[in-house]
Structure formats: C-alpha cells, structure tokens
Protein backbone atom coordinates (compact mmCIF):
# COMPACT_ATOMS: atom_id res chain seq x y z
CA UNK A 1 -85.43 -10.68 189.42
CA UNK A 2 -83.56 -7.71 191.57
CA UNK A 3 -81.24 -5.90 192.06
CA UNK A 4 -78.79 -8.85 192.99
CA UNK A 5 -79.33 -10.74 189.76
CA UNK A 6 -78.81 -7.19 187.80
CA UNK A 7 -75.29 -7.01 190.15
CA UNK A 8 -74.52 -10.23 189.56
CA UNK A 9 -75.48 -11.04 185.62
CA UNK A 10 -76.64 -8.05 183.92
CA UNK A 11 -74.20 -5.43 184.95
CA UNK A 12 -73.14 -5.08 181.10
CA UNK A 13 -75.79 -6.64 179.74
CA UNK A 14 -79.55 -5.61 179.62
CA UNK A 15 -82.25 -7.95 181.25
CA UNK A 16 -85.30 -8.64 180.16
CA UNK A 17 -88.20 -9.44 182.32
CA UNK A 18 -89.74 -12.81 182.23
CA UNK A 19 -93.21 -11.51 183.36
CA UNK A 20 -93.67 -7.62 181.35
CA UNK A 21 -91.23 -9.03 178.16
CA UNK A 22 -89.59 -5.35 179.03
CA UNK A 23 -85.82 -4.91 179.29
CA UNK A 24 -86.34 -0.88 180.21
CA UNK A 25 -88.56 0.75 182.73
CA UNK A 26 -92.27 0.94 181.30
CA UNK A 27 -92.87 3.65 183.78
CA UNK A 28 -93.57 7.29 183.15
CA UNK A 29 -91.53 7.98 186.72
CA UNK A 30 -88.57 6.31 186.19
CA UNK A 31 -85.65 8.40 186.97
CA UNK A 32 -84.19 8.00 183.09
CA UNK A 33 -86.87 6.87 180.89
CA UNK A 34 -86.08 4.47 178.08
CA UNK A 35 -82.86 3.02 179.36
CA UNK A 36 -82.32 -1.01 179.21
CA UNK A 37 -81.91 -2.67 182.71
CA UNK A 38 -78.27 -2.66 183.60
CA UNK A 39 -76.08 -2.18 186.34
CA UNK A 40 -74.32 0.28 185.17
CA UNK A 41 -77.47 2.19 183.99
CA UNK A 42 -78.84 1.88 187.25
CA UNK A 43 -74.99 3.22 188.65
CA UNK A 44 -75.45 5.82 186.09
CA UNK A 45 -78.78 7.02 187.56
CA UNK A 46 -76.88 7.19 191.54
CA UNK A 47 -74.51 9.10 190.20
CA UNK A 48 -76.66 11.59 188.23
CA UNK A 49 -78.69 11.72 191.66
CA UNK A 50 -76.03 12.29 194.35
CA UNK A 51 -74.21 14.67 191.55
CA UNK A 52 -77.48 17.07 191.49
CA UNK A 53 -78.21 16.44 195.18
CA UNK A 54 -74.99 17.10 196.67
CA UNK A 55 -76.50 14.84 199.92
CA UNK A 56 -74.58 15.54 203.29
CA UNK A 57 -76.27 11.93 204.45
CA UNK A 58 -77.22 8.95 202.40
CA UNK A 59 -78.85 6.19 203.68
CA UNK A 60 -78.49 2.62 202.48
CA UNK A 61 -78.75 -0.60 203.34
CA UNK A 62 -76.51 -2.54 205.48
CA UNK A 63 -73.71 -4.35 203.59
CA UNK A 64 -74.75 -7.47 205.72
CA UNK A 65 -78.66 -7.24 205.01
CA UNK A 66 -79.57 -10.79 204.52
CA UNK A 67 -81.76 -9.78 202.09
CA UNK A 68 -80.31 -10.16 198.21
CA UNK A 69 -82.02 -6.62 196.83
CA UNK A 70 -80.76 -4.76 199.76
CA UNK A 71 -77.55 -6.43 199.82
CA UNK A 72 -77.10 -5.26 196.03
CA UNK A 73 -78.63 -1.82 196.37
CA UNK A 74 -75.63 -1.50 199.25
CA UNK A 75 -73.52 -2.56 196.33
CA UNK A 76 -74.53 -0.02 193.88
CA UNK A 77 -74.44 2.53 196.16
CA UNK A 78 -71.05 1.90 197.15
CA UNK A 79 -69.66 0.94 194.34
CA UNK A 80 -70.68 4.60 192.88
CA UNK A 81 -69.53 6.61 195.55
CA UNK A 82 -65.98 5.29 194.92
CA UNK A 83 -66.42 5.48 191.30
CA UNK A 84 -66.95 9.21 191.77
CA UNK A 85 -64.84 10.09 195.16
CA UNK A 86 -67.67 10.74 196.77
CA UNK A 87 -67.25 10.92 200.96
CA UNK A 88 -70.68 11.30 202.77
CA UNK A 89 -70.34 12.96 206.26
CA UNK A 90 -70.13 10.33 209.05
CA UNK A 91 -73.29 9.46 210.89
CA UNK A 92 -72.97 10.76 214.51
C-alpha cells in the first residue's frame, strides 16, 4: 500500500496496514507522530512543511511518473500548493 491507494481510498478515511496491523506511523521520526494514515493528514503535514520552510524550489515528481507512489506524491504536492496559494519560483 502507497501513496496512490491513500489518494485514491483513504483520503478521509484512515488505513490500516495489512503487514504492522498499524493505521499511524510507528516511527519515532515521523513528521507528526500519532496521526492515522490519511490523505489529508499526510496534506496536512506538506502544508505544515512548506508553511515553516517558506521553499523558493520544491521538487517533486513528474505528474506523468509511471510509477503509482510518485504519481500520488505529485498529487499531494499539488493538490496542497493550491489548497494554500502557494506559487514556487519557476525552474530556470
């Protein structure tokens, strides 16, 4: 399970994993401990990041990546920026 499935079917609702029986992060560096596996936790977490980062460049995956989890994390990312009006400078 990735970031696809978590874009596509648990964007609301919090997965659990099959293999660890968790439906939060069991790790100690996880950007916000404690928090059930969403989407829009993990939308939550870009925006707290780019919010205290104030980034001039962010790099992403390609929106055409053939690859699901990259495909989603280009997703997330976007779909956050626009949720918070945020314009990255161009890449030159």
């Amino acid at each position: 399970m990735g970031h696809f499935h978590v874009w596509r079917d648990y964007f609301n609702t919090p997965y659990t994993n099959k293999f660890t029986d968790f439906n939060i992060s069991p790790y100690d560096n996880s950007f916000t401990p404690d928090v059930p596996y969403t989407g829009k936790n993990l939308s939550a977490d870009i925006m707290k990041i780019v919010e205290e980062f104030q980034p001039d460049y962010l790099v992403y995956p390609h929106p055409n990546d053939r690859h699901l989890d990259h495909w989603a994390t280009n997703a997330f990312v976007k779909y956050t920026l626009n949720k918070i009006g945020f314009c990255p400078s161009p890449v030159i």
